[in-house]
PDB file of N, CA and C in Angstrom:
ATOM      1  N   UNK A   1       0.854  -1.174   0.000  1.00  0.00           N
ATOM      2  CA  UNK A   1       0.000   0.000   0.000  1.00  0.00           C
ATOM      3  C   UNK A   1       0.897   1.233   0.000  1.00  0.00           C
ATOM      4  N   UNK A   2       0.818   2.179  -1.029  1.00  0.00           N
ATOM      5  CA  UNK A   2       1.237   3.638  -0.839  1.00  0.00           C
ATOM      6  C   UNK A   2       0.675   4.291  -0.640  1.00  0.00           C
ATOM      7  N   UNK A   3       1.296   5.542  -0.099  1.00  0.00           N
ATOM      8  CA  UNK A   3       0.793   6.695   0.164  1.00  0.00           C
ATOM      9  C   UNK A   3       1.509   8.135   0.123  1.00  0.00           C
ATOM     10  N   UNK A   4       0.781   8.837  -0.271  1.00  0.00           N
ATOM     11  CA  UNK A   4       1.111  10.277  -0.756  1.00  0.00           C
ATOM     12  C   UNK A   4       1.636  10.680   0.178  1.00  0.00           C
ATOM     13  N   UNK A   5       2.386  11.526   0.433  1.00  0.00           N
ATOM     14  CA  UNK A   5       3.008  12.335   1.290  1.00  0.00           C
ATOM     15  C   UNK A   5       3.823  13.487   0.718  1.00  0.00           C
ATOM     16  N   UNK A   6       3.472  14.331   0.881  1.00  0.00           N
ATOM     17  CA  UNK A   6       3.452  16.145   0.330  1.00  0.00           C
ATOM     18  C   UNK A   6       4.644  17.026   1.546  1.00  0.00           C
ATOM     19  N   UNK A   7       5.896  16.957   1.325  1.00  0.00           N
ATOM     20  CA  UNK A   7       6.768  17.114   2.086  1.00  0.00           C
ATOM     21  C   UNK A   7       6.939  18.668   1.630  1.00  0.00           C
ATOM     22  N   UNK A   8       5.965  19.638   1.001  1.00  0.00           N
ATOM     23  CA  UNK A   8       5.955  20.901   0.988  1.00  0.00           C
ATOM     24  C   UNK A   8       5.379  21.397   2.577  1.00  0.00           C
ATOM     25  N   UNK A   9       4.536  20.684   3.127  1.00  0.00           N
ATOM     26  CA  UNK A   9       3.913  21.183   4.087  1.00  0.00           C
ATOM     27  C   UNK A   9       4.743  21.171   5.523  1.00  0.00           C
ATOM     28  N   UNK A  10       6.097  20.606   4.914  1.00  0.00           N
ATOM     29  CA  UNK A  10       6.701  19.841   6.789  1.00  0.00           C
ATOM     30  C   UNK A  10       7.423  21.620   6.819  1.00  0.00           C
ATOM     31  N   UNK A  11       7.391  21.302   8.206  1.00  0.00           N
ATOM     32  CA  UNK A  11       7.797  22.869   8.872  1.00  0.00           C
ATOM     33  C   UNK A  11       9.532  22.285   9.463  1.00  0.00           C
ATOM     34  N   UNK A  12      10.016  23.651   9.595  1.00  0.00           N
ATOM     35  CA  UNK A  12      11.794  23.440  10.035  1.00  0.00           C
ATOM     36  C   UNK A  12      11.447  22.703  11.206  1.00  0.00           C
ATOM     37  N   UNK A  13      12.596  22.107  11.465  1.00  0.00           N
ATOM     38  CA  UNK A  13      12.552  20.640  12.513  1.00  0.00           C
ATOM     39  C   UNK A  13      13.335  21.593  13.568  1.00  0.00           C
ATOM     40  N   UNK A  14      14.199  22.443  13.283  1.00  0.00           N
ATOM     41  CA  UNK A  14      14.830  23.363  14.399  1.00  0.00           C
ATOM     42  C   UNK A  14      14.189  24.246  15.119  1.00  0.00           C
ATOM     43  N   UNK A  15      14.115  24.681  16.833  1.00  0.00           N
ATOM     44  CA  UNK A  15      12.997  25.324  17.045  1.00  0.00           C
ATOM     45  C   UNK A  15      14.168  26.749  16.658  1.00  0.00           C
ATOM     46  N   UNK A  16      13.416  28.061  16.854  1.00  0.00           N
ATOM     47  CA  UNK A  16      14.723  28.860  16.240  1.00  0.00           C
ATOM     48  C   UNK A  16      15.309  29.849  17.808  1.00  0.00           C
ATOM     49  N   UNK A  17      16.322  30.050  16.605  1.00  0.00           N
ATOM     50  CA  UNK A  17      17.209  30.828  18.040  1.00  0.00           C
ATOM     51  C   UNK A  17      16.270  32.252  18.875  1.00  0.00           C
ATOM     52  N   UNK A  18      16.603  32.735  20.131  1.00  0.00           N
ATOM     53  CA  UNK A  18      16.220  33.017  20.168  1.00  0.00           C
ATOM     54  C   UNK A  18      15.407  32.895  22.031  1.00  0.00           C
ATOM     55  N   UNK A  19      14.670  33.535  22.667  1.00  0.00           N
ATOM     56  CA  UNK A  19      14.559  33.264  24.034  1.00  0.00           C
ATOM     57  C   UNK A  19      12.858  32.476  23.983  1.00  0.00           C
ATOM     58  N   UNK A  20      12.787  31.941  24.538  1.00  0.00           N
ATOM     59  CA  UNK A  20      11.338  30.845  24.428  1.00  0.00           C
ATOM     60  C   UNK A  20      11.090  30.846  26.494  1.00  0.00           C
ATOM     61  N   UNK A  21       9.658  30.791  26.252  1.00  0.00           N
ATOM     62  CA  UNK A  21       9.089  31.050  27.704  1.00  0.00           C
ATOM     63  C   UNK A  21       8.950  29.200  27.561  1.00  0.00           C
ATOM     64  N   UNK A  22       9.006  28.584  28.755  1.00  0.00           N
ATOM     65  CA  UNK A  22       9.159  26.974  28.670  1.00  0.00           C
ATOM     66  C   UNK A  22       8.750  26.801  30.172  1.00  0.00           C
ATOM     67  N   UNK A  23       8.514  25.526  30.594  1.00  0.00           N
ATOM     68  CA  UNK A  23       8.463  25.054  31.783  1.00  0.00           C
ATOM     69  C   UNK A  23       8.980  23.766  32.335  1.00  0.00           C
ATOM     70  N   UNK A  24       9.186  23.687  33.487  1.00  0.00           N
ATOM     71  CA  UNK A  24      10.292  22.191  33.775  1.00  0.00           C
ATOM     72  C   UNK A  24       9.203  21.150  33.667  1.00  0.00           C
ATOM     73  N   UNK A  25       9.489  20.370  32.819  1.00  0.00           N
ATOM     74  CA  UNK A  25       8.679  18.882  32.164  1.00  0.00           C
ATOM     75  C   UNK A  25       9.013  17.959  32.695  1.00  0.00           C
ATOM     76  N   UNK A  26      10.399  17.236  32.990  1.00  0.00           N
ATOM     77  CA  UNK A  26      11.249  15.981  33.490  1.00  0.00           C
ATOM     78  C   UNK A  26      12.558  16.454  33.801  1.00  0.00           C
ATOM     79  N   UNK A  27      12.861  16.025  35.144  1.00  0.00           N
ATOM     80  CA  UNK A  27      14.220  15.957  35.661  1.00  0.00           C
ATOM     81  C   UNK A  27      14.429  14.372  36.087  1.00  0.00           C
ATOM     82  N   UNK A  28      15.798  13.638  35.644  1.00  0.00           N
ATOM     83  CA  UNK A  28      16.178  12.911  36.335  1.00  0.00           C
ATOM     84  C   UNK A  28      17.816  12.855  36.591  1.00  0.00           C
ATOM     85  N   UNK A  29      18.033  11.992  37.301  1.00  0.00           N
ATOM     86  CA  UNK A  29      19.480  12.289  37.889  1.00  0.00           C
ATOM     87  C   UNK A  29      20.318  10.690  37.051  1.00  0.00           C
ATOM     88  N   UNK A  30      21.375  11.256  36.493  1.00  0.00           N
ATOM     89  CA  UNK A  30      21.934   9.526  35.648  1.00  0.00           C
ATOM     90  C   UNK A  30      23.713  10.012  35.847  1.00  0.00           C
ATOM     91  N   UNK A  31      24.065   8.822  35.516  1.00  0.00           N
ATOM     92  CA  UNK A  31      25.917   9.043  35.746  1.00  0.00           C
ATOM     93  C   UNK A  31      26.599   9.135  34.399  1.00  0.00           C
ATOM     94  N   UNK A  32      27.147  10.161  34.436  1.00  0.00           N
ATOM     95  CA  UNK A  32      28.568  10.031  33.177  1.00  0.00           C
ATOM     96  C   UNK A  32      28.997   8.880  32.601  1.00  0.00           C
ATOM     97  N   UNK A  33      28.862   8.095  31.854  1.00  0.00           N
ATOM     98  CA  UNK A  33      29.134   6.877  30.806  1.00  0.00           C
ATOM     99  C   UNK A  33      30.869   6.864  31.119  1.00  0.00           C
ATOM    100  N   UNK A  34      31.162   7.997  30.888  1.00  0.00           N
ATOM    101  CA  UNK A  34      32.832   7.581  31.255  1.00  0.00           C
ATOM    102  C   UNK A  34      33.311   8.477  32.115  1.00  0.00           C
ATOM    103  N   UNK A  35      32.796   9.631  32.925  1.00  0.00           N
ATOM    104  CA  UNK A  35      33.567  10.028  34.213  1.00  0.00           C
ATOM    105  C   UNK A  35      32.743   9.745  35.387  1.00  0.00           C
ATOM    106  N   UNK A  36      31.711   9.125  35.014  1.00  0.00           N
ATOM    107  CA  UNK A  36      30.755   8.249  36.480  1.00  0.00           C
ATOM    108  C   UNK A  36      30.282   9.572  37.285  1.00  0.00           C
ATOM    109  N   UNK A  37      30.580  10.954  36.765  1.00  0.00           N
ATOM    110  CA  UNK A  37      29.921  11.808  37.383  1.00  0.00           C
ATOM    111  C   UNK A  37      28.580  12.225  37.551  1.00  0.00           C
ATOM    112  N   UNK A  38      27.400  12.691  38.570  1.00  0.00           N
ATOM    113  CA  UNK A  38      26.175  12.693  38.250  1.00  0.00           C
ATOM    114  C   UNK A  38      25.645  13.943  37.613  1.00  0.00           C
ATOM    115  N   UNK A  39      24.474  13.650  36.742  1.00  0.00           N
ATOM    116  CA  UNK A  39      24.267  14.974  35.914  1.00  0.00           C
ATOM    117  C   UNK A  39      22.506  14.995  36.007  1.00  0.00           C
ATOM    118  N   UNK A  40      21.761  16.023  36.358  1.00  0.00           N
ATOM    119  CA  UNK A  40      20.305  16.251  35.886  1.00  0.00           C
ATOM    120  C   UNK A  40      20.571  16.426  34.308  1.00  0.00           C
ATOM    121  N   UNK A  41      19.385  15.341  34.015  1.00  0.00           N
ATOM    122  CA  UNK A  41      19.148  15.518  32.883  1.00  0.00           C
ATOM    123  C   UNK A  41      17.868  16.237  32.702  1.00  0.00           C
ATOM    124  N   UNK A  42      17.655  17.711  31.475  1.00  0.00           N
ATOM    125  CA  UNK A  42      16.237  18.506  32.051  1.00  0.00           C
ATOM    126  C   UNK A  42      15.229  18.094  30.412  1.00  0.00           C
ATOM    127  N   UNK A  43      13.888  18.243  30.736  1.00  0.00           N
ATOM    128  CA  UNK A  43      13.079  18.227  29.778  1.00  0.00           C
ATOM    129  C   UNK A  43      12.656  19.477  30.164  1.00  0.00           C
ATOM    130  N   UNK A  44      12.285  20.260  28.848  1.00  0.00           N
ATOM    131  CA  UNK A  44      11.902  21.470  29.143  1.00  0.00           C
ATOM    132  C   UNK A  44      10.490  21.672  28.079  1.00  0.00           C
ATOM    133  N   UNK A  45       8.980  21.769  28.148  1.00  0.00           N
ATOM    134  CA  UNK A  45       8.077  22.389  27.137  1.00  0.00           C
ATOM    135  C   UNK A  45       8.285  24.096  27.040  1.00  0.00           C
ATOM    136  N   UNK A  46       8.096  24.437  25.417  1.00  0.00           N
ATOM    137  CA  UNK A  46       7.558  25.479  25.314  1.00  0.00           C
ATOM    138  C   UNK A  46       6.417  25.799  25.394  1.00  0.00           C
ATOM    139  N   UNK A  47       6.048  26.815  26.201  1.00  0.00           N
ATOM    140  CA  UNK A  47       4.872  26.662  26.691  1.00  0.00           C
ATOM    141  C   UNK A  47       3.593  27.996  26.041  1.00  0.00           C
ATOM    142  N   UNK A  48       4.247  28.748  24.570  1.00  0.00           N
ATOM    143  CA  UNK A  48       3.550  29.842  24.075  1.00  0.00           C
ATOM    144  C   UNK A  48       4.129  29.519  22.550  1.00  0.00           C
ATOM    145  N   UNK A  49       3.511  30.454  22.161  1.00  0.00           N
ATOM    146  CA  UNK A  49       4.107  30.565  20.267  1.00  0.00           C
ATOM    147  C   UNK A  49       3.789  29.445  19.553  1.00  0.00           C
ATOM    148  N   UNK A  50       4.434  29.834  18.428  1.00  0.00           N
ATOM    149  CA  UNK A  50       3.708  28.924  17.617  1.00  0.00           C
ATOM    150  C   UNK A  50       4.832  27.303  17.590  1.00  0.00           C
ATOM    151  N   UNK A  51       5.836  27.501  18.510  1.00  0.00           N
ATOM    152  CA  UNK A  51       6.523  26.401  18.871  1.00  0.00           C
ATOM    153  C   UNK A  51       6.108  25.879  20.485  1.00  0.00           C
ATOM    154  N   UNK A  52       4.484  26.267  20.536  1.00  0.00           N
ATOM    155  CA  UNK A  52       4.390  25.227  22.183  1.00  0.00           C
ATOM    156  C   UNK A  52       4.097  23.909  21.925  1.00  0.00           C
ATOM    157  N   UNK A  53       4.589  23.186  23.010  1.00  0.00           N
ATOM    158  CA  UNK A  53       4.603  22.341  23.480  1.00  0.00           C
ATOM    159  C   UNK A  53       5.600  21.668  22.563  1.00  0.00           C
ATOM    160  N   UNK A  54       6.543  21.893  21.787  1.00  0.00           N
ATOM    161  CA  UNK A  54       7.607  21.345  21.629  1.00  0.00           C
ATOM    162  C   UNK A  54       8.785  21.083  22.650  1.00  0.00           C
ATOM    163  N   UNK A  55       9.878  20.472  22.973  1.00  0.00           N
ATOM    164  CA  UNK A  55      10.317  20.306  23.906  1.00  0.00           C
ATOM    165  C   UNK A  55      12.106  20.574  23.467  1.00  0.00           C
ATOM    166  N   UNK A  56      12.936  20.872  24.634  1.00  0.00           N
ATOM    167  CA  UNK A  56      14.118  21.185  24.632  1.00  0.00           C
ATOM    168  C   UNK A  56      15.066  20.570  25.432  1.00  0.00           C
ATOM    169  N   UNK A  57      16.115  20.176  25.482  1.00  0.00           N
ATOM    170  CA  UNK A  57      16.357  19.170  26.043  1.00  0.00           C
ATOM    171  C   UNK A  57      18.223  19.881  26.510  1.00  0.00           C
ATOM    172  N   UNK A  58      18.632  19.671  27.927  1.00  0.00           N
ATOM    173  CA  UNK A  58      19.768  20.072  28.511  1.00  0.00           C
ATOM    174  C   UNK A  58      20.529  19.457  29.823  1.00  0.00           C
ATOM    175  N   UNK A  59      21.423  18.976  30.014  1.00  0.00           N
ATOM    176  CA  UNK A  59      22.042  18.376  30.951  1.00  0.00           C
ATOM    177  C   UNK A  59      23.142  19.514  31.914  1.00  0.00           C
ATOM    178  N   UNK A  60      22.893  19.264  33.173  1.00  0.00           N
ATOM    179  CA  UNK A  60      23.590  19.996  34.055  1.00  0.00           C
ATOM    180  C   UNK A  60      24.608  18.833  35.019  1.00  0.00           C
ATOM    181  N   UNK A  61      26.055  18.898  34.915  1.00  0.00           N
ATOM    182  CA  UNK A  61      26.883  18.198  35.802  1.00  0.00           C
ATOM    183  C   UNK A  61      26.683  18.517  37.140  1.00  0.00           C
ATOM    184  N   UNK A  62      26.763  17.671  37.976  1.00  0.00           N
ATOM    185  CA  UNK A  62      27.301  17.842  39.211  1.00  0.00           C
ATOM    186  C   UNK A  62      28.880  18.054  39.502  1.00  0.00           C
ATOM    187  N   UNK A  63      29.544  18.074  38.365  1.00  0.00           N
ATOM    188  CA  UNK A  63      31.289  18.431  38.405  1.00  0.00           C
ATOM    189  C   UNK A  63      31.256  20.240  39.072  1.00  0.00           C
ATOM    190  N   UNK A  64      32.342  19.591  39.995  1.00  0.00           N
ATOM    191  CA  UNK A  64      32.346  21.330  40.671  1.00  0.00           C
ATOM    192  C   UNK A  64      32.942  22.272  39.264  1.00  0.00           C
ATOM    193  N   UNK A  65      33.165  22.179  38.356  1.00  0.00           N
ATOM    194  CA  UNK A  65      33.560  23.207  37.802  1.00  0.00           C
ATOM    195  C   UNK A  65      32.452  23.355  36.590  1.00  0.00           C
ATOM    196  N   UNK A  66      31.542  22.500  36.599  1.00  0.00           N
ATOM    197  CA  UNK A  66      29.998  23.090  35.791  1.00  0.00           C
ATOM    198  C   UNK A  66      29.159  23.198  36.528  1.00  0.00           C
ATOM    199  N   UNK A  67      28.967  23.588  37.659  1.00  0.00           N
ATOM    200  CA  UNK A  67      28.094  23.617  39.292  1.00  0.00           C
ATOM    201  C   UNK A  67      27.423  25.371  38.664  1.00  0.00           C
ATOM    202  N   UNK A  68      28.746  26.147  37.628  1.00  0.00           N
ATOM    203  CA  UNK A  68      27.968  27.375  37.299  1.00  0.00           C
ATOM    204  C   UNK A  68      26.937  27.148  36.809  1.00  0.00           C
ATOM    205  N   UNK A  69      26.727  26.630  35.698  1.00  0.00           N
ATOM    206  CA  UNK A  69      25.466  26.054  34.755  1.00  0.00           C
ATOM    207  C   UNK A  69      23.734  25.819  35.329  1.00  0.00           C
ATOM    208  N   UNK A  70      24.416  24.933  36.548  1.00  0.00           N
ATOM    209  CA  UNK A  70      23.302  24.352  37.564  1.00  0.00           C
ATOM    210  C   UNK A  70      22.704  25.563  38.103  1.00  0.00           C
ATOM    211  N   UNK A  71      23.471  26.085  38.714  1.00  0.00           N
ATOM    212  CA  UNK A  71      23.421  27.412  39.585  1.00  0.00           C
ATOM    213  C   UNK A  71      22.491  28.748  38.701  1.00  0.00           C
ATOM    214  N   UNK A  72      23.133  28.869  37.459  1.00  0.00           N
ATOM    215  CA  UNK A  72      22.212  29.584  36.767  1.00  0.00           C
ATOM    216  C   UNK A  72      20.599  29.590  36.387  1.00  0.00           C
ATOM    217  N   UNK A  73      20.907  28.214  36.109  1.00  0.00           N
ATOM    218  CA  UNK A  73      19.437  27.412  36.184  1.00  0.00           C
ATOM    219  C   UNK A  73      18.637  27.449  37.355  1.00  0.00           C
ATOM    220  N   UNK A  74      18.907  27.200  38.616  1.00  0.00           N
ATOM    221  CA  UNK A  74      17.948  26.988  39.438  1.00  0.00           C
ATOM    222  C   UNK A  74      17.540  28.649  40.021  1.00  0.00           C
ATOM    223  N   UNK A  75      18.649  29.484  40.066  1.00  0.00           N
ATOM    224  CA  UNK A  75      18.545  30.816  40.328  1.00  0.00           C
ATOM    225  C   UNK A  75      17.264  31.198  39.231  1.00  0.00           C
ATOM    226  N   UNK A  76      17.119  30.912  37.952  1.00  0.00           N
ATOM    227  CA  UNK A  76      16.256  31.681  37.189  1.00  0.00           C
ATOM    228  C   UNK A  76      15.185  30.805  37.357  1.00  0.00           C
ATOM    229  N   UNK A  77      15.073  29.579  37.990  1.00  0.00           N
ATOM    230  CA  UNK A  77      13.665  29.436  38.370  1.00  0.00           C
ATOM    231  C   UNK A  77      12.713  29.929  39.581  1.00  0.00           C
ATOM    232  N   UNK A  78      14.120  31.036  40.565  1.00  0.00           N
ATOM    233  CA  UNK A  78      13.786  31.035  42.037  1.00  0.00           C
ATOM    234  C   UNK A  78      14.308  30.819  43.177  1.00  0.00           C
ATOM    235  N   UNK A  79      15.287  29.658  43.055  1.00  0.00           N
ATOM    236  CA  UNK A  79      15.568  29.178  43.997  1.00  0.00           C
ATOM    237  C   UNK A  79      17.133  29.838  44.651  1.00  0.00           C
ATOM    238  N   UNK A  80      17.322  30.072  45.709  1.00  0.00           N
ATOM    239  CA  UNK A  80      18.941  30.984  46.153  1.00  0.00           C
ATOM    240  C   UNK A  80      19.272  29.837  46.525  1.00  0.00           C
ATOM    241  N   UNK A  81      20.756  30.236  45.348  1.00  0.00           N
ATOM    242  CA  UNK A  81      21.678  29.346  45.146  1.00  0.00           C
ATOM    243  C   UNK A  81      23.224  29.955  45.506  1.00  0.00           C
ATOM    244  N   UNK A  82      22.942  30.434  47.040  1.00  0.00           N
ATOM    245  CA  UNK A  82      24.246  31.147  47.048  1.00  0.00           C
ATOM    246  C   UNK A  82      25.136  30.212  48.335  1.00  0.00           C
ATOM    247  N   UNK A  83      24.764  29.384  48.367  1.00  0.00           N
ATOM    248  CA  UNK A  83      25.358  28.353  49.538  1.00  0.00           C
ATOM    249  C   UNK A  83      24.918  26.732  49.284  1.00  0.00           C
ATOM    250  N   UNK A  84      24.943  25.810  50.071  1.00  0.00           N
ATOM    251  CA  UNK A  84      24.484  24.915  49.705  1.00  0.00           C
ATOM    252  C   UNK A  84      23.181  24.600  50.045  1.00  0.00           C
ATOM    253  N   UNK A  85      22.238  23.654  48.885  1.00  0.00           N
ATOM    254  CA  UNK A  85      20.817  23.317  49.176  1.00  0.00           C
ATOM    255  C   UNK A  85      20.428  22.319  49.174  1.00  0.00           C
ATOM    256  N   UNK A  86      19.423  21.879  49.522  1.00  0.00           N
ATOM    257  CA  UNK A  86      19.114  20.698  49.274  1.00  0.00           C
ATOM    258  C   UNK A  86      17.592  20.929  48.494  1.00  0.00           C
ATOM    259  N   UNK A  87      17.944  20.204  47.101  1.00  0.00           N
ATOM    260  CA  UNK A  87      17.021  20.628  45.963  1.00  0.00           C
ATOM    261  C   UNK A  87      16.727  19.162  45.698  1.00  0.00           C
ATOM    262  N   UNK A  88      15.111  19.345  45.478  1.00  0.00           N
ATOM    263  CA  UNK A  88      14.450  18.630  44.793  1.00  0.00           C
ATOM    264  C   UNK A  88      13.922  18.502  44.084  1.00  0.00           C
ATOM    265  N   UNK A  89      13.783  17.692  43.088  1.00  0.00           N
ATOM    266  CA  UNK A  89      13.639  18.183  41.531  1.00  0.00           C
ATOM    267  C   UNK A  89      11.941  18.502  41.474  1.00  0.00           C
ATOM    268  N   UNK A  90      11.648  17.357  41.825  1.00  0.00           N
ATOM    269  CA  UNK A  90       9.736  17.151  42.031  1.00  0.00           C
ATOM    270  C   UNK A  90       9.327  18.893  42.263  1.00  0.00           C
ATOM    271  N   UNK A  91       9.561  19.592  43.293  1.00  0.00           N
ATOM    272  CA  UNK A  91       9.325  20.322  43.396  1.00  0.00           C
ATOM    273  C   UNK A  91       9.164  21.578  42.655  1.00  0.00           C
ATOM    274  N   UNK A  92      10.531  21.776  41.505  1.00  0.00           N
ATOM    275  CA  UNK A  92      10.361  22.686  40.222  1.00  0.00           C
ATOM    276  C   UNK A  92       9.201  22.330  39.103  1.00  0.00           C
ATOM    277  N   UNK A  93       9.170  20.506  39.218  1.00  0.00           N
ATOM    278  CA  UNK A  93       8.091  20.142  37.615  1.00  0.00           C
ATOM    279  C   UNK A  93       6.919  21.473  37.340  1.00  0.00           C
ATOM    280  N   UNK A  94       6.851  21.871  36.239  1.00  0.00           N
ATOM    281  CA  UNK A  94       5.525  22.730  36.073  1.00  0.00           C
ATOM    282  C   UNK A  94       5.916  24.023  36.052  1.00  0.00           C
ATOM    283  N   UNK A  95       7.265  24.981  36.933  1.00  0.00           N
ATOM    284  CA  UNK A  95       7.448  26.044  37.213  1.00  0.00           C
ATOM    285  C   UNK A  95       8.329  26.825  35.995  1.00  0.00           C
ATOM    286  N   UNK A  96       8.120  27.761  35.408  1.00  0.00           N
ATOM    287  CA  UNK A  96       8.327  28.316  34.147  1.00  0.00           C
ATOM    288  C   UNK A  96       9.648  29.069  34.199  1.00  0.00           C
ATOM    289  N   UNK A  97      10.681  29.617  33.491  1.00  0.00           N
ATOM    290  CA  UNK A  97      11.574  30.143  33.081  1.00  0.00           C
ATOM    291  C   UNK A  97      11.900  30.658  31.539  1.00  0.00           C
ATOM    292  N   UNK A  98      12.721  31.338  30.957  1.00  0.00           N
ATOM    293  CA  UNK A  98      13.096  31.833  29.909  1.00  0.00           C
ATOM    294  C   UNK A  98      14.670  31.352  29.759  1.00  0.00           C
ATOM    295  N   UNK A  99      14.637  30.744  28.445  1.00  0.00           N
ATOM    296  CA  UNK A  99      15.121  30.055  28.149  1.00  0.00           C
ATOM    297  C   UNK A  99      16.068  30.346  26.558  1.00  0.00           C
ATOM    298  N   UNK A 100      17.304  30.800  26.196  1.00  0.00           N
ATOM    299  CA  UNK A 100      17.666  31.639  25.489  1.00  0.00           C
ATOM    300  C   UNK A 100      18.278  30.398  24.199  1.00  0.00           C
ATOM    301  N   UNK A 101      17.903  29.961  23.064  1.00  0.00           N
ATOM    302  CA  UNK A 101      17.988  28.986  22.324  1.00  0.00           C
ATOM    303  C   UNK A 101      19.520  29.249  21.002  1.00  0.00           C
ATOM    304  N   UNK A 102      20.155  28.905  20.724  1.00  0.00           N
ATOM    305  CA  UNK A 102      20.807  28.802  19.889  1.00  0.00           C
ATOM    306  C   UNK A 102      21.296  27.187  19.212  1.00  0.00           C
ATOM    307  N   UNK A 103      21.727  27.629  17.887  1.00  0.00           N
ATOM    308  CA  UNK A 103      21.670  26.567  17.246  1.00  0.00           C
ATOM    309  C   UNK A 103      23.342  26.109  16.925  1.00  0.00           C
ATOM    310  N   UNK A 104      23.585  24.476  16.483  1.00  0.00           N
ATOM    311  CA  UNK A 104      24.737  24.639  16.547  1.00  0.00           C
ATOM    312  C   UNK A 104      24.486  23.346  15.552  1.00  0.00           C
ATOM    313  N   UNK A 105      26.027  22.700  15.262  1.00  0.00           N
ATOM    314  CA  UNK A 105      26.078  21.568  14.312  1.00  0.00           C
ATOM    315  C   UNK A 105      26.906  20.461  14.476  1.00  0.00           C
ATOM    316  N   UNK A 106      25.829  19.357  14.213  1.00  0.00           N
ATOM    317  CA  UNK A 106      26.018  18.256  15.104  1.00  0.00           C
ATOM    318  C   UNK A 106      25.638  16.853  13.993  1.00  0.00           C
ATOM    319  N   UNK A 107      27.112  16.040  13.500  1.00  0.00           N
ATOM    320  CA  UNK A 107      26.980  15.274  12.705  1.00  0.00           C
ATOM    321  C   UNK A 107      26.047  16.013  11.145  1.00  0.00           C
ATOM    322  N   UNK A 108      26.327  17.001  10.888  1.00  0.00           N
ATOM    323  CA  UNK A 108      25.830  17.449   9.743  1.00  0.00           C
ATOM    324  C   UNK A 108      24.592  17.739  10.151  1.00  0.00           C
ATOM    325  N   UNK A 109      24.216  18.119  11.426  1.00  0.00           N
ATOM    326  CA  UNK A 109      22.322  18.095  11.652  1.00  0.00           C
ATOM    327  C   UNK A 109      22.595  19.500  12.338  1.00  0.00           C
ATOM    328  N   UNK A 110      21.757  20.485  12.307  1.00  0.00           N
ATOM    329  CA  UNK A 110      21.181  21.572  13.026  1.00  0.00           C
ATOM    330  C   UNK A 110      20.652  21.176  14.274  1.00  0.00           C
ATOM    331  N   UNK A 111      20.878  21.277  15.359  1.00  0.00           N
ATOM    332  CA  UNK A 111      20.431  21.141  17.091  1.00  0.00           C
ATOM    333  C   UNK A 111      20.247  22.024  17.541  1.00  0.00           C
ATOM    334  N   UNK A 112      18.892  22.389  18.677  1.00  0.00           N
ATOM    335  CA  UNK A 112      18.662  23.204  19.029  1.00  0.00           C
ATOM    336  C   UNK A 112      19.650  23.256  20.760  1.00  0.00           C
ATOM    337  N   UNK A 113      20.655  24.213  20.859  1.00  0.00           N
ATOM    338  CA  UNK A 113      21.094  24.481  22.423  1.00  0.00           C
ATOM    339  C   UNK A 113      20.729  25.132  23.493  1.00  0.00           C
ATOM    340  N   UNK A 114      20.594  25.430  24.866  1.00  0.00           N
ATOM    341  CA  UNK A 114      20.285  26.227  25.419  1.00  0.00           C
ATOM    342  C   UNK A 114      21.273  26.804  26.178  1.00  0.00           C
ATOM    343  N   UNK A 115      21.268  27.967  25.730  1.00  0.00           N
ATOM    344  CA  UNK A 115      22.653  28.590  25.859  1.00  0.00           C
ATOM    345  C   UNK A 115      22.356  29.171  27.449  1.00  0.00           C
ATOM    346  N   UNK A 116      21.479  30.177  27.167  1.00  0.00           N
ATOM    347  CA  UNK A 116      21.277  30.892  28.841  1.00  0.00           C
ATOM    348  C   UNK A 116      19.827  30.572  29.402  1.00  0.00           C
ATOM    349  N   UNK A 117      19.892  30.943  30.527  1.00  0.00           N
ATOM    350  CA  UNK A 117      18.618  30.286  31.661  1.00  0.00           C
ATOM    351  C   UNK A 117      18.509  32.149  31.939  1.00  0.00           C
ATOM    352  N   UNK A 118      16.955  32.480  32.183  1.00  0.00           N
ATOM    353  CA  UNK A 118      16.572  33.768  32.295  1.00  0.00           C
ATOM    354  C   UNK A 118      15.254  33.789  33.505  1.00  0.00           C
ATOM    355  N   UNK A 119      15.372  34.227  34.532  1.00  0.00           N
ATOM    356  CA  UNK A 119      13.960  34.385  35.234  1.00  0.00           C
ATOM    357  C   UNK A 119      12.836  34.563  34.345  1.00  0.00           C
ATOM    358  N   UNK A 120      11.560  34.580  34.324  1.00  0.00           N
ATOM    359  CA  UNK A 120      10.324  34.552  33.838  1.00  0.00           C
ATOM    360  C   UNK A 120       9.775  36.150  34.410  1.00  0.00           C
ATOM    361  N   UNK A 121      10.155  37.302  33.807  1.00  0.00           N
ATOM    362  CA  UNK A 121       9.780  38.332  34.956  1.00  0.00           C
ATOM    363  C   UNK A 121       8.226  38.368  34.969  1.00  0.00           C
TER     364      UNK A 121
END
């Protein structure tokens, strides 16, 4: 059985650069494949425009010298991150941020990155 398929209508697969209002979708916690270090892995929806509910995807180390990354992140959801905390992920699911997108190239493919983390003013 065939079927038609009209590949004028498919839209760019990249969401575009650029800052996107989003909300925390999935956090889980997994280890480095080869430095056994632990990292949140984040799911993020867009949550407006004509790219909602598409999703974005970003990993934060627990390595003290990418602890900035983390730190940026949880600061622009709210949380003071100027000492140590004890954070739980459950608790962010649902809570919104701005989210600053750039694109980069990866095996010949366009990927969407998330470069900076922004409060939601």
């Amino acid at each position: 059985m065939s079927t038609e398929i009209d590949f004028d209508q498919a839209t760019q697969h990249a969401i575009p650069e650029g800052k996107h209002i989003v909300s925390v979708d999935h956090i889980d916690i997994r280890n480095g494949k080869e430095s056994g270090i632990p990292f949140y892995n984040w799911r993020f929806r867009i949550t407006d425009g004509a790219h909602a509910n598409r999703c974005l995807f970003t990993k934060t180390s627990l390595a003290p010298t990418a602890l900035w990354r983390l730190q940026e992140l949880l600061s622009a959801l709210g949380l003071q991150c100027d000492r140590k905390i004890n954070f739980e992920p459950e608790a962010i699911l649902g809570k919104q941020l701005i989210v600053k997108v750039k694109h980069k190239e990866f095996n010949n493919t366009l990927q969407e990155e998330i470069a900076r983390f922004k409060p939601l003013d």
